[in-house]
N, C-alpha and C. Protein backbone atom coordinates (compact mmCIF):
# COMPACT_ATOMS: atom_id res chain seq x y z
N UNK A 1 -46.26 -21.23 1.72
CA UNK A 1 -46.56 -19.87 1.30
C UNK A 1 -45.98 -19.64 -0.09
N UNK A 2 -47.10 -19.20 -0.62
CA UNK A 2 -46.38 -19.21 -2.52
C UNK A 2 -46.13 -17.50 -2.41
N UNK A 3 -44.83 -17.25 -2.96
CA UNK A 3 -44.04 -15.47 -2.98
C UNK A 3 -43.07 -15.86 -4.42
N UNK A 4 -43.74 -14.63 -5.33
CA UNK A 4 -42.78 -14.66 -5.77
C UNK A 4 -40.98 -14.13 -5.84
N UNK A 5 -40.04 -14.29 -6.94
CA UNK A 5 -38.77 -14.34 -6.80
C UNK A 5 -38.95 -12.87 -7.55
N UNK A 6 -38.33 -12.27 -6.42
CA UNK A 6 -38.01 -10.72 -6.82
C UNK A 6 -36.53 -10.22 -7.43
N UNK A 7 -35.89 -10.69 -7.13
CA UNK A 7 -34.41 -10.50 -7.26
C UNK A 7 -33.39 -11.93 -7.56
N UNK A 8 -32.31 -11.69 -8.24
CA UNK A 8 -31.33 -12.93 -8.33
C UNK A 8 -30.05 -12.37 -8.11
N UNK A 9 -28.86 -12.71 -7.07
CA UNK A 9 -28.06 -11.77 -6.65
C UNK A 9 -26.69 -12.93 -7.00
N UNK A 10 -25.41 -12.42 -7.08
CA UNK A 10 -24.43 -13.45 -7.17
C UNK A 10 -23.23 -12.39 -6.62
N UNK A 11 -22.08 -13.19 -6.05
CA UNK A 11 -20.53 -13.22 -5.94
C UNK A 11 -19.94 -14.11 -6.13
N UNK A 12 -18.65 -14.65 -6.11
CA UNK A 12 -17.54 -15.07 -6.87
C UNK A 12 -17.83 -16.69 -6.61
N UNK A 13 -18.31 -17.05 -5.32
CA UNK A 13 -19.14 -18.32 -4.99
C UNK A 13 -20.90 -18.38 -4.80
N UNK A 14 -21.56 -18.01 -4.45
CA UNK A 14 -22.54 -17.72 -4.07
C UNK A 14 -23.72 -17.31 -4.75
N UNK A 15 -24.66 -17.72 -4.87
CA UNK A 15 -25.92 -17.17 -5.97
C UNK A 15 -27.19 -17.23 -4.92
N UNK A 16 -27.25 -16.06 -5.08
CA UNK A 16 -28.83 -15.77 -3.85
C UNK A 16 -29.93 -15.52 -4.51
N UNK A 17 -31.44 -15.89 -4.14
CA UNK A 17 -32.44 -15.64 -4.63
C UNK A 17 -33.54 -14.82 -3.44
N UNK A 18 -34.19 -13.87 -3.94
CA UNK A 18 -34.87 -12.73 -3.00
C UNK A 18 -36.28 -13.06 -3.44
N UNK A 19 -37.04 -13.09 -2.30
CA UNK A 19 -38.24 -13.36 -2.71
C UNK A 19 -39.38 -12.47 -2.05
N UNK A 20 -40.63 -11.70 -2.24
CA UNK A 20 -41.71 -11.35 -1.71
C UNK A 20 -41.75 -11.91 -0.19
N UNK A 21 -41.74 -11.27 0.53
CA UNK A 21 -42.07 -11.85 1.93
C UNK A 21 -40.94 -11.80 2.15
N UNK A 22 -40.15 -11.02 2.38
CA UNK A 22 -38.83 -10.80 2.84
C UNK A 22 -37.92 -11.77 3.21
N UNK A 23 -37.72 -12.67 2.14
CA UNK A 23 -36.88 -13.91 2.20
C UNK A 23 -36.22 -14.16 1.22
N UNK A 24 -35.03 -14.78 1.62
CA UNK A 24 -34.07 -15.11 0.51
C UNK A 24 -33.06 -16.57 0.97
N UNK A 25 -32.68 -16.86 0.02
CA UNK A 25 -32.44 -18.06 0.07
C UNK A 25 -30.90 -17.72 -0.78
N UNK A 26 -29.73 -18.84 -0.74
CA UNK A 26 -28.68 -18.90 -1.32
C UNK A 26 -28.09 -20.61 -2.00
N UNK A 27 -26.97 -20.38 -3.08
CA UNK A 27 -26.93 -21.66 -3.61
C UNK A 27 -25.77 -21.81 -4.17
N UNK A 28 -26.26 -22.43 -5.87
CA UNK A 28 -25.46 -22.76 -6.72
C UNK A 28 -25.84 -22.42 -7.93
N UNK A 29 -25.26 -21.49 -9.29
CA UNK A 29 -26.17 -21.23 -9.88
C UNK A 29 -27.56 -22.17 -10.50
N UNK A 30 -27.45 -23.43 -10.42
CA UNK A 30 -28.45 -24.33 -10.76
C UNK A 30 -29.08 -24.85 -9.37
N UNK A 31 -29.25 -24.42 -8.20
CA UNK A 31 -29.71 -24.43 -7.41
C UNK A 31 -29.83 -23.48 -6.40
N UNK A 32 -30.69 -22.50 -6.15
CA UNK A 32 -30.93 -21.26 -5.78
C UNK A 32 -31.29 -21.52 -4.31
N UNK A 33 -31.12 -22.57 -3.75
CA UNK A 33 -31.43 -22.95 -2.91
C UNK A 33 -30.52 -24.01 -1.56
N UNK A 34 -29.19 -24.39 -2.63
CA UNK A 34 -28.86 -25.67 -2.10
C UNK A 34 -27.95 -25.41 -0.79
N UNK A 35 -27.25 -24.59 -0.78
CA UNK A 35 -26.55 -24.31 0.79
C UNK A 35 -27.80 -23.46 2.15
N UNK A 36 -28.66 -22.57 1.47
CA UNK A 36 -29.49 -22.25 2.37
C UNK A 36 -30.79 -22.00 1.91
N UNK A 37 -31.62 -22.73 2.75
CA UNK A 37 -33.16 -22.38 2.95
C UNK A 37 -33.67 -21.09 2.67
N UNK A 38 -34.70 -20.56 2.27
CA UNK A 38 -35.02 -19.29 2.92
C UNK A 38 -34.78 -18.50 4.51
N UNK A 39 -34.45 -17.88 4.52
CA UNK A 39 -34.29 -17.46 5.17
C UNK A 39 -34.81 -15.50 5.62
N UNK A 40 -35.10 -15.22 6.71
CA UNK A 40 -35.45 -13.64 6.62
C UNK A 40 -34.27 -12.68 5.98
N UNK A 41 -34.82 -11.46 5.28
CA UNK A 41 -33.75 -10.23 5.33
C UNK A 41 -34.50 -9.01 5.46
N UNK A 42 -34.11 -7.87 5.69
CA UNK A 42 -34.93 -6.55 5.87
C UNK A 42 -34.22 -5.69 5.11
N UNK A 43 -35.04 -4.95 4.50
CA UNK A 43 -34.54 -3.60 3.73
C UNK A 43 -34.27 -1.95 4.58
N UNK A 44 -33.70 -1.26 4.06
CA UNK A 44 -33.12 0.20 4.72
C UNK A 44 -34.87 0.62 5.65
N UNK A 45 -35.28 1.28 6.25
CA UNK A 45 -36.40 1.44 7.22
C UNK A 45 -37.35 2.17 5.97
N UNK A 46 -38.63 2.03 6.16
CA UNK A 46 -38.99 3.04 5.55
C UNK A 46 -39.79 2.28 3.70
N UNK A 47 -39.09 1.21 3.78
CA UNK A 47 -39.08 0.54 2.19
C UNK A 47 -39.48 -0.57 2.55
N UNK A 48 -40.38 -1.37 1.00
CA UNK A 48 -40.95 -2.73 1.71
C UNK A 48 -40.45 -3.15 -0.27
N UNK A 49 -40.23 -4.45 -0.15
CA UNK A 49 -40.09 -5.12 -1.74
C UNK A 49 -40.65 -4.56 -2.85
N UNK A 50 -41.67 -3.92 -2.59
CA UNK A 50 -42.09 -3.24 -4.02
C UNK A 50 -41.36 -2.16 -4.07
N UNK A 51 -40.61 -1.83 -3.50
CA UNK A 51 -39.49 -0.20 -3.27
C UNK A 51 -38.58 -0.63 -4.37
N UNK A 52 -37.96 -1.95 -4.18
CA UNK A 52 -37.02 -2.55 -5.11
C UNK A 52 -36.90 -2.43 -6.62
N UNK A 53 -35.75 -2.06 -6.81
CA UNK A 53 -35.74 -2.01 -8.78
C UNK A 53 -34.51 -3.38 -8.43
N UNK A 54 -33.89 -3.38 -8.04
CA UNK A 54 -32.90 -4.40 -7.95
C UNK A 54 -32.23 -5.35 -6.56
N UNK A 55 -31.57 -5.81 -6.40
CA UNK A 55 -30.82 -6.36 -5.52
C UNK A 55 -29.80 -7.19 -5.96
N UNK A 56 -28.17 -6.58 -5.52
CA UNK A 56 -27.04 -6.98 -6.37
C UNK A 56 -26.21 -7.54 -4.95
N UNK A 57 -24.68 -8.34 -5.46
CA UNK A 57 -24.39 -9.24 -4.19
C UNK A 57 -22.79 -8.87 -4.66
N UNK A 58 -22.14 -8.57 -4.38
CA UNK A 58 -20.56 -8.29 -4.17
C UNK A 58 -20.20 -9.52 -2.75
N UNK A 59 -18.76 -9.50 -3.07
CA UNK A 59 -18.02 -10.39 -2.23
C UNK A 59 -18.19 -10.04 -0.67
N UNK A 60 -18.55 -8.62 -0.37
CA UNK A 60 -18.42 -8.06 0.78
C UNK A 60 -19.68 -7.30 1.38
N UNK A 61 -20.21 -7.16 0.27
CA UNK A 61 -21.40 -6.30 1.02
C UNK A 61 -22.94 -6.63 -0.51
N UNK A 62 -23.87 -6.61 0.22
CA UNK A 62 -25.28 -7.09 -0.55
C UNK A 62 -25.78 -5.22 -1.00
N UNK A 63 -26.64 -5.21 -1.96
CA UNK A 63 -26.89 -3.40 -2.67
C UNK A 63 -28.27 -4.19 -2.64
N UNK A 64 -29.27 -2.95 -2.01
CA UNK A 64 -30.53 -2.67 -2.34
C UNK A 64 -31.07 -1.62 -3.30
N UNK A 65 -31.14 -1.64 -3.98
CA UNK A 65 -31.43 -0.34 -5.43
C UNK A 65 -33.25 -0.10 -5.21
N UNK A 66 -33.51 1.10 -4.96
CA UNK A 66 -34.53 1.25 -4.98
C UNK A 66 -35.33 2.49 -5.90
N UNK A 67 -36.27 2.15 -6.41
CA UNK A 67 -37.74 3.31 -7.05
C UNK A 67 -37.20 4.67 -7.26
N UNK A 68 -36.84 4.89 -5.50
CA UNK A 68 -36.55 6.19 -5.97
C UNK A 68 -35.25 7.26 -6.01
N UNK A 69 -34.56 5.97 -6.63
CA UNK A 69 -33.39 6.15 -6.80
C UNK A 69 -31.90 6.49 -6.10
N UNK A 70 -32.19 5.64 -4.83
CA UNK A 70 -31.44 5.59 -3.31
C UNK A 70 -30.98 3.86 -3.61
N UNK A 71 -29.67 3.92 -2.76
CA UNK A 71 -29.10 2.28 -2.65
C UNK A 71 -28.50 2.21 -1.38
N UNK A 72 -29.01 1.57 -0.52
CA UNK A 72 -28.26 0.48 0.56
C UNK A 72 -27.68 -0.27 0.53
N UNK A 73 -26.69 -0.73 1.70
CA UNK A 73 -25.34 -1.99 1.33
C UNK A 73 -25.42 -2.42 2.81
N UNK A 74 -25.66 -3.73 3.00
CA UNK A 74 -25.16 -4.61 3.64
C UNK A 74 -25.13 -5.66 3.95
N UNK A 75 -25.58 -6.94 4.67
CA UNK A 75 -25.44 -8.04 4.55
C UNK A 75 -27.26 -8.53 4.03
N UNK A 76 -26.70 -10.14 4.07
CA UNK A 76 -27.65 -10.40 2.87
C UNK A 76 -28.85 -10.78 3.87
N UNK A 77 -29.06 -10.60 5.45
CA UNK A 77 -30.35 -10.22 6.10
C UNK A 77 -30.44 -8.79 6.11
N UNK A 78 -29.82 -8.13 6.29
CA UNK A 78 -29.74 -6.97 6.93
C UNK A 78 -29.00 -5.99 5.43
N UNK A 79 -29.89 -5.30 4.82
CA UNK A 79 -29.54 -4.67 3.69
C UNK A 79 -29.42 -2.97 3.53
N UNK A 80 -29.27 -2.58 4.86
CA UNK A 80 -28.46 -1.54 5.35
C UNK A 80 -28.04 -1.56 6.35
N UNK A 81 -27.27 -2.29 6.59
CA UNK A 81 -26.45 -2.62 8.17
C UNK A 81 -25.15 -1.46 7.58
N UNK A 82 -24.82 -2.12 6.47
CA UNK A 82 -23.42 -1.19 6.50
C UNK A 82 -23.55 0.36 5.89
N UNK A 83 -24.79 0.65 5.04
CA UNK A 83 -25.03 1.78 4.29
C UNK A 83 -26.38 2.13 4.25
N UNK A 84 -26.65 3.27 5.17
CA UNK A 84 -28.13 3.53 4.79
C UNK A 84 -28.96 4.28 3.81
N UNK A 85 -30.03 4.30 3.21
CA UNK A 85 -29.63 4.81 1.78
C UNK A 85 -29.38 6.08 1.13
N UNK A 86 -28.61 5.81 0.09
CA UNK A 86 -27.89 7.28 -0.64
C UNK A 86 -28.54 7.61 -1.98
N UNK A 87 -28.01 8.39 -2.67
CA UNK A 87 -28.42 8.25 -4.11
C UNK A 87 -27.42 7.97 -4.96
N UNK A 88 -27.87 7.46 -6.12
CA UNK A 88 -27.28 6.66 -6.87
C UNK A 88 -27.50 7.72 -8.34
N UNK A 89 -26.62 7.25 -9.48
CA UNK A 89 -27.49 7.73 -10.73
C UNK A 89 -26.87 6.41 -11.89
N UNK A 90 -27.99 6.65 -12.88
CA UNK A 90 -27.86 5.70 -13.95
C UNK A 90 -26.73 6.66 -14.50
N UNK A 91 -26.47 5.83 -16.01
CA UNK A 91 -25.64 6.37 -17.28
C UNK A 91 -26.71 7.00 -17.75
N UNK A 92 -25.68 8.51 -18.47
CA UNK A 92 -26.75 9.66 -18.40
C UNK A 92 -27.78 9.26 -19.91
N UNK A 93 -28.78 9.80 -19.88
CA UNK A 93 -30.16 9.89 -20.77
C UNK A 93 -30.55 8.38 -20.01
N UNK A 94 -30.93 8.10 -19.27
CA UNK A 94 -31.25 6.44 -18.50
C UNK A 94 -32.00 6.95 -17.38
N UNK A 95 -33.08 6.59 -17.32
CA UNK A 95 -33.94 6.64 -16.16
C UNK A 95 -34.48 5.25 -15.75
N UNK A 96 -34.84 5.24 -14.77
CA UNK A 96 -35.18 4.29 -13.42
C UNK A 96 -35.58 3.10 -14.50
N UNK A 97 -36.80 3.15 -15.16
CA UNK A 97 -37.68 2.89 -15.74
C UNK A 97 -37.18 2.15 -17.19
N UNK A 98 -35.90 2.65 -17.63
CA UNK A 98 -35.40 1.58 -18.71
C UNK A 98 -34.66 0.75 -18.08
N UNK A 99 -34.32 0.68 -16.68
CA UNK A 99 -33.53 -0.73 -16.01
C UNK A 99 -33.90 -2.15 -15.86
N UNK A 100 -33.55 -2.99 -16.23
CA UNK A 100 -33.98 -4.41 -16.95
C UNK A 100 -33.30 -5.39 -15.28
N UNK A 101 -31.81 -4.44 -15.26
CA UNK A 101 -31.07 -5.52 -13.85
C UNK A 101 -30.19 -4.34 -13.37
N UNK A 102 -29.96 -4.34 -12.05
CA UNK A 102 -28.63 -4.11 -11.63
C UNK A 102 -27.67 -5.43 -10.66
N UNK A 103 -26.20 -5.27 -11.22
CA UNK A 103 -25.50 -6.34 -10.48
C UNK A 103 -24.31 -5.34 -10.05
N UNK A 104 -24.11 -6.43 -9.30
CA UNK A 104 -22.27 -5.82 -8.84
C UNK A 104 -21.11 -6.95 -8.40
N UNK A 105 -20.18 -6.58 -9.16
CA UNK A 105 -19.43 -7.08 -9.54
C UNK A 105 -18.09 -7.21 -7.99
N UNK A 106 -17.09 -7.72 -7.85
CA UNK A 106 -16.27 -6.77 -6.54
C UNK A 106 -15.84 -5.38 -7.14
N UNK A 107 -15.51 -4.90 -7.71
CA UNK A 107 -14.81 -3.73 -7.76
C UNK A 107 -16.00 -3.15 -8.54
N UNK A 108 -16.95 -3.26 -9.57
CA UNK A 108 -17.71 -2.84 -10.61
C UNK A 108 -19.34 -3.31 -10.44
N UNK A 109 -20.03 -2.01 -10.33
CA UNK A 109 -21.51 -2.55 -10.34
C UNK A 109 -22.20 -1.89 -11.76
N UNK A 110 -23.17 -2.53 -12.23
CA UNK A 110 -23.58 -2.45 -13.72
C UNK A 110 -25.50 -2.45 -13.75
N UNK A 111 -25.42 -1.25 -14.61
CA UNK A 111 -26.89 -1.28 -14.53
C UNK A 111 -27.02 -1.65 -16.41
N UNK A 112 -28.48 -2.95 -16.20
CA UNK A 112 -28.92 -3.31 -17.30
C UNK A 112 -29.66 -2.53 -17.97
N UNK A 113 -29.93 -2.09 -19.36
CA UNK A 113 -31.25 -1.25 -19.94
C UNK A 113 -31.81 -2.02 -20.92
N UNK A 114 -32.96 -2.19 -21.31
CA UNK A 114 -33.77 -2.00 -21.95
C UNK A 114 -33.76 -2.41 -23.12
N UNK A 115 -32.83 -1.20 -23.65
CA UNK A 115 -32.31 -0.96 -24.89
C UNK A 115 -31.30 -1.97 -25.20
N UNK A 116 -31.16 -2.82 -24.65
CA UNK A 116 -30.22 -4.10 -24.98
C UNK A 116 -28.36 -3.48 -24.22
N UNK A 117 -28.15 -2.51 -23.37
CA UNK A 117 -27.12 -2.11 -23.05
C UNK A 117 -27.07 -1.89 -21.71
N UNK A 118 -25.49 -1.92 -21.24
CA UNK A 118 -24.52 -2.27 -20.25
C UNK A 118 -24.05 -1.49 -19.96
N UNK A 119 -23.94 -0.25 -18.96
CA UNK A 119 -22.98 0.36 -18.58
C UNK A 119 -22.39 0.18 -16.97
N UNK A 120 -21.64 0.90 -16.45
CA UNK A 120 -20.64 0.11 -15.03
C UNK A 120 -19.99 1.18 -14.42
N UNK A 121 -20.34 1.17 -12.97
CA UNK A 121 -19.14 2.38 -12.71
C UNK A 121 -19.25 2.10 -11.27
N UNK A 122 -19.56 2.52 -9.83
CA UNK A 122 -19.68 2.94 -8.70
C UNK A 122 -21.55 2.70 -8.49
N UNK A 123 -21.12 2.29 -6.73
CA UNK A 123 -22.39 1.84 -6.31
C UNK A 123 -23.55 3.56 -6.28
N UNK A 124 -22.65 4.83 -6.59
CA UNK A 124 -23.57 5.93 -6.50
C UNK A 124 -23.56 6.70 -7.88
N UNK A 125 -22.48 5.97 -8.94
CA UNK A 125 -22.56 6.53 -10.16
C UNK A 125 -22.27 5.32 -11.15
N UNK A 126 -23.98 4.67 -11.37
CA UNK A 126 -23.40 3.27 -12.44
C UNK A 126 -23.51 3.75 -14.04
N UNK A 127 -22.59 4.55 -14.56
CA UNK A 127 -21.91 5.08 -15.39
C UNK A 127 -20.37 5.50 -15.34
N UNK A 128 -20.03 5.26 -14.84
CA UNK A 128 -18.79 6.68 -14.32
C UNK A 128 -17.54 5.47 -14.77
N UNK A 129 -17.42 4.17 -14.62
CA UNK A 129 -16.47 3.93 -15.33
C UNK A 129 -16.56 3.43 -16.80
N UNK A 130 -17.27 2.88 -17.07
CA UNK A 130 -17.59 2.55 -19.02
C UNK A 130 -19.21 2.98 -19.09
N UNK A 131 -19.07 3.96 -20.13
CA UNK A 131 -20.58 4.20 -21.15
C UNK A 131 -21.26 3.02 -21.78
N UNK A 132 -22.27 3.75 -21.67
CA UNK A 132 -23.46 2.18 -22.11
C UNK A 132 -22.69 1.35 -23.49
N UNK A 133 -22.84 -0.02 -23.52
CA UNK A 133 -22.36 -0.18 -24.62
C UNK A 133 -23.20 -1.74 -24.87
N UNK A 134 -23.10 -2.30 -26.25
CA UNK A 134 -23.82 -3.77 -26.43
C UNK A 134 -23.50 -4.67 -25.36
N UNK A 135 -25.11 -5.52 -25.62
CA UNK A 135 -24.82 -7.14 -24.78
C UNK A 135 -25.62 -7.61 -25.25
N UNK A 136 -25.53 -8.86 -25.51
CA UNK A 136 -26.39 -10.16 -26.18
C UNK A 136 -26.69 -11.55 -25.23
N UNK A 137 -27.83 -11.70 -25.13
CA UNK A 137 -28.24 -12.86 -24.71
C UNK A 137 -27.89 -14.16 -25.01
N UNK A 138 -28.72 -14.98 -24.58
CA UNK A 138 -28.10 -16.65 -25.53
C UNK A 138 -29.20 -16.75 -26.42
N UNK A 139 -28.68 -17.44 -27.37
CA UNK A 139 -29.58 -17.26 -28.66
C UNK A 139 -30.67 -17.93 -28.73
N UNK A 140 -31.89 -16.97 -29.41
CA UNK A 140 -33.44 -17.95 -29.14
C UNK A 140 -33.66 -16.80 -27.83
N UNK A 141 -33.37 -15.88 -27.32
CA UNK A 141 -33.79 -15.03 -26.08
C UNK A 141 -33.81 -13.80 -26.34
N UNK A 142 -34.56 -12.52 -25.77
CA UNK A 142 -34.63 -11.55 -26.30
C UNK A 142 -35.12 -10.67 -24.67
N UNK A 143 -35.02 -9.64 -24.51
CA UNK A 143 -34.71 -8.73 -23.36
C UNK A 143 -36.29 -8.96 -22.48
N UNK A 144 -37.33 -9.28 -23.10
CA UNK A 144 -39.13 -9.51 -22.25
C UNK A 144 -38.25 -10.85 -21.76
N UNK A 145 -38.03 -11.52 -22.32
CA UNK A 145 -37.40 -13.37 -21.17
C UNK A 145 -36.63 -13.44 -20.11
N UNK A 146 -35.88 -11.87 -19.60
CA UNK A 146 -35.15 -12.28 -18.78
C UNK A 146 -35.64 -11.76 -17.18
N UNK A 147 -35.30 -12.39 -16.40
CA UNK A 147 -36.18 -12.14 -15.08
C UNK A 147 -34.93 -11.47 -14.32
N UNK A 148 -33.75 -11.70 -14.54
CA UNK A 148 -32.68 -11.25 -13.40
C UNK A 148 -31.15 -11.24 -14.47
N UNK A 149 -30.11 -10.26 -13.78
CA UNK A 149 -28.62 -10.55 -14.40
C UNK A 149 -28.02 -10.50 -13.20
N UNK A 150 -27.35 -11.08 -13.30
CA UNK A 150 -26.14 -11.18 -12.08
C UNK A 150 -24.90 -11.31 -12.42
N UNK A 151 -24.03 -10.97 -11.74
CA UNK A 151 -22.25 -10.52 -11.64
C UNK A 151 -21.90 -11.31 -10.77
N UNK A 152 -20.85 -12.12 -11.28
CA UNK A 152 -19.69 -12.48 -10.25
C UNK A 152 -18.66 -11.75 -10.44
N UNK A 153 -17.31 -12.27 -9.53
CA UNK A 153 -16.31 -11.50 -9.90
C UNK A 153 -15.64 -11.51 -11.74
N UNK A 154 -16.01 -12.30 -12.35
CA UNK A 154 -15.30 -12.71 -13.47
C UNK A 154 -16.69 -13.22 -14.47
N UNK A 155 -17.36 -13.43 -14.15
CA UNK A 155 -18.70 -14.22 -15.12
C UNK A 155 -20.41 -12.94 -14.42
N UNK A 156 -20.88 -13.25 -15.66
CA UNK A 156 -22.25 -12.54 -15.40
C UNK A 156 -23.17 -13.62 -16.17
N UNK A 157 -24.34 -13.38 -15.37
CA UNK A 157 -25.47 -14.87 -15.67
C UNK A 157 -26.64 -13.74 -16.16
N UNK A 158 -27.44 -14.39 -16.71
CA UNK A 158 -28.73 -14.12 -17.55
C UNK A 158 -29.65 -15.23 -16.71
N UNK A 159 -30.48 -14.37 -16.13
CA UNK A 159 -31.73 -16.11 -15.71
C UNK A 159 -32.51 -15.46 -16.65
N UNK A 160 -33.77 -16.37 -16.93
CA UNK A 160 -35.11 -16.28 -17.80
C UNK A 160 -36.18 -16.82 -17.54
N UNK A 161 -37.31 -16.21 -17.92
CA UNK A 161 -38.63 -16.72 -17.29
C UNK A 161 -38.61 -18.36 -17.48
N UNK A 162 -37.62 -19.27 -18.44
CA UNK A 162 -38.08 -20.43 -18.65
C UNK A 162 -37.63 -21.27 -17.97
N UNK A 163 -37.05 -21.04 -16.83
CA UNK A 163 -36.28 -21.32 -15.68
C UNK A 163 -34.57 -21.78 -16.22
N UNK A 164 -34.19 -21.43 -16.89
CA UNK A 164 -32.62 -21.45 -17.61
C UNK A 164 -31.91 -20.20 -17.33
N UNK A 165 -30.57 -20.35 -17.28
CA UNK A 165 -29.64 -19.30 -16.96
C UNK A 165 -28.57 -19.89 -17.83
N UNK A 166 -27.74 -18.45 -18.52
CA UNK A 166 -26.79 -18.89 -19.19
C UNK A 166 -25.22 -17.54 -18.23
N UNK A 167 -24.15 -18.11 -18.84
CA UNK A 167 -23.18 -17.31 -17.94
C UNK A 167 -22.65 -16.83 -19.10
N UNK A 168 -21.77 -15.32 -18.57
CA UNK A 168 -20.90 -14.88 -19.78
C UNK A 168 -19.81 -13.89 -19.51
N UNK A 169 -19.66 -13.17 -20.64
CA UNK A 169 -19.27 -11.79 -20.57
C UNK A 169 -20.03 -10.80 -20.58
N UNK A 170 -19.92 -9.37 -19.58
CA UNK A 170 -20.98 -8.86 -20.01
C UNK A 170 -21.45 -8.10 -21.45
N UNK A 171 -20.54 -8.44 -22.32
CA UNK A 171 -21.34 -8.29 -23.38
C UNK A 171 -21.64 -9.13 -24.49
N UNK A 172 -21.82 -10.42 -23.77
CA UNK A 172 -22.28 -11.67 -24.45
C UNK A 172 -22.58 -12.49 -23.09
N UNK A 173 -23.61 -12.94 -22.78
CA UNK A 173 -24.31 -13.56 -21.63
C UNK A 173 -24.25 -14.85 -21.44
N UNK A 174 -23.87 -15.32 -22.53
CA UNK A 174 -24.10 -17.15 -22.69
C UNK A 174 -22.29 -17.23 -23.25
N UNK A 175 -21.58 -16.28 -23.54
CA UNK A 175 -20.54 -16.89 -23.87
C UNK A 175 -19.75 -18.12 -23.00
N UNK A 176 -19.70 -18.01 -21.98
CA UNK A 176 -18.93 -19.53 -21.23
C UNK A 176 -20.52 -20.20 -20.90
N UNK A 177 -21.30 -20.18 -20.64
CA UNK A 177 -22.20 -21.48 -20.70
C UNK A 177 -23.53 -21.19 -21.39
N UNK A 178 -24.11 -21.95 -22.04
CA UNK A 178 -25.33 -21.94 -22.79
C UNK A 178 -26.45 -22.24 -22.03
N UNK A 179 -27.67 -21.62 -22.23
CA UNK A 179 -28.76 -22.01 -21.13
C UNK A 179 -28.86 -23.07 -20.65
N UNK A 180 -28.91 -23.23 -19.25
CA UNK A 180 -28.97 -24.78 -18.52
C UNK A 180 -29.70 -24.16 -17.07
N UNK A 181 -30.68 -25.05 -16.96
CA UNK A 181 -31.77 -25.30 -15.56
C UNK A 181 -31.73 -24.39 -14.71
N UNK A 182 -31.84 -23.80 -14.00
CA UNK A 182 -31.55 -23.36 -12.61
C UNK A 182 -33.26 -23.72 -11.50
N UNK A 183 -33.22 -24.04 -10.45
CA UNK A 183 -33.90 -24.40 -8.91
C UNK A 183 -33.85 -23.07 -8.11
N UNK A 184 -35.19 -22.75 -8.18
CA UNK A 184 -35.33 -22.11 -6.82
C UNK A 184 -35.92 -22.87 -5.57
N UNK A 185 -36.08 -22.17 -4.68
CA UNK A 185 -36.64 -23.17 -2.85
C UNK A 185 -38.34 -23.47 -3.31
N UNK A 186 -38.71 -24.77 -2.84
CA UNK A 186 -39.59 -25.25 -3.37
C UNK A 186 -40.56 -24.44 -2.35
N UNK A 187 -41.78 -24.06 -3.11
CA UNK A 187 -42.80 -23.26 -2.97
C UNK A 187 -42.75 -21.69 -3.31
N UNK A 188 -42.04 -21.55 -3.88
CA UNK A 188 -41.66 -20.09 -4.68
C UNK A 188 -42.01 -20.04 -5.78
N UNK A 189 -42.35 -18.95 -6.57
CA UNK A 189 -42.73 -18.93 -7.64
C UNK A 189 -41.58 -18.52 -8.84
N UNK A 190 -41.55 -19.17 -10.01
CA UNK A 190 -40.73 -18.67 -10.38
C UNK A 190 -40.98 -17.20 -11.56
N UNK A 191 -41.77 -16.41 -10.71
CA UNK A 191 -42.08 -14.90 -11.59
C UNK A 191 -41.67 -13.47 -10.72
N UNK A 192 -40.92 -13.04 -11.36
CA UNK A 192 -40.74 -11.55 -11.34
C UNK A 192 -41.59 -10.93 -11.58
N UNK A 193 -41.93 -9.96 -11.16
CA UNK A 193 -42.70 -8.50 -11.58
C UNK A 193 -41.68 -7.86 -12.16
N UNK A 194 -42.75 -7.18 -13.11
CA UNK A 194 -42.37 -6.37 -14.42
C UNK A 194 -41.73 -5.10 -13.04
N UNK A 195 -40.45 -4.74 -13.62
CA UNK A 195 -39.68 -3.32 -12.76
C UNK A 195 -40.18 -1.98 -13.60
């Protein structure tokens, strides 16, 4: 079954990939696949994958970010086991619609824009601890190339349509590694829909 990759999720070990057809798979960042298969997950009741603007992965609990501006938390089948959904808000003048990624970090979740900027705060206010501010890609890349961002506890990754991911700071993306390969589960596609 060919589905494409909707989401790219990470914590401090772990890099998950979400796909159309309510499956997801987990790894290594250069293998999106290598500790687990696809496998099923379900979203809060009510919502099906196209609901999705994001899907972010903390040490403890998985975030469903959705359309209309509600987020669920819980494990990475079950994505309101622990939280069913609430509302959320961007950093202010930011609507749904300039969001590029959301990740979360353990303590810090971060919504991507558009506009080439980063802001971070709480899973119901991703502003509230730092205002939007710069981030840069790895060089040769520009904000249409990237398909997903993800947070670990200490590093944030950039994937891209060319199947490469680079790791960083979040306001330099490639600073600790420069684009290199990444694998998703074979028969997946490797395309996002435009959010």
């Amino acid at each position: 079954m060919f589905c494409n990759l909707k989401a790219i999720s990470s914590t401090s070990s772990m890099h998950f990939a979400w796909y159309e057809g309510s499956k997801v798979s987990s790894g290594s960042s250069d293998n999106l696949s290598k500790e687990r298969n696809p496998y099923d997950f379900k979203l809060a009741s009510g919502y099906d994958i196209s609901d999705v603007v994001a899907i972010s992965s903390g040490n403890s609990m998985h975030f469903a970010w959705y359309k209309d501006g509600k987020v669920s938390a819980g494990s990475s089948d079950n994505l309101s086991k622990e939280r069913n959904p609430y509302d959320f808000k961007l950093a202010s003048g930011y609507d749904i619609s300039d969001v590029i990624a959301i990740s979360s970090g353990n303590s810090m979740h971060f919504a991507w824009y558009k506009d080439g900027k980063v802001s971070a705060g709480s899973s119901d206010n991703l502003g509230k601890e730092r205002n939007p501010y710069d981030f840069k890609l790895a060089s040769g890349y520009d904000i249409s190339d990237v398909i997903a961002i993800s947070s670990g506890d200490s590093r944030h990754f950039a994937w891209y349509k060319d199947g490469k991911v680079s790791a960083g700071s979040s306001d330099n993306l490639s600073k600790e590694r420069n684009p290199y390969p990444f694998w998703i589960a074979e028969g997946y596609g490797l395309v996002l829909n435009a959010i």
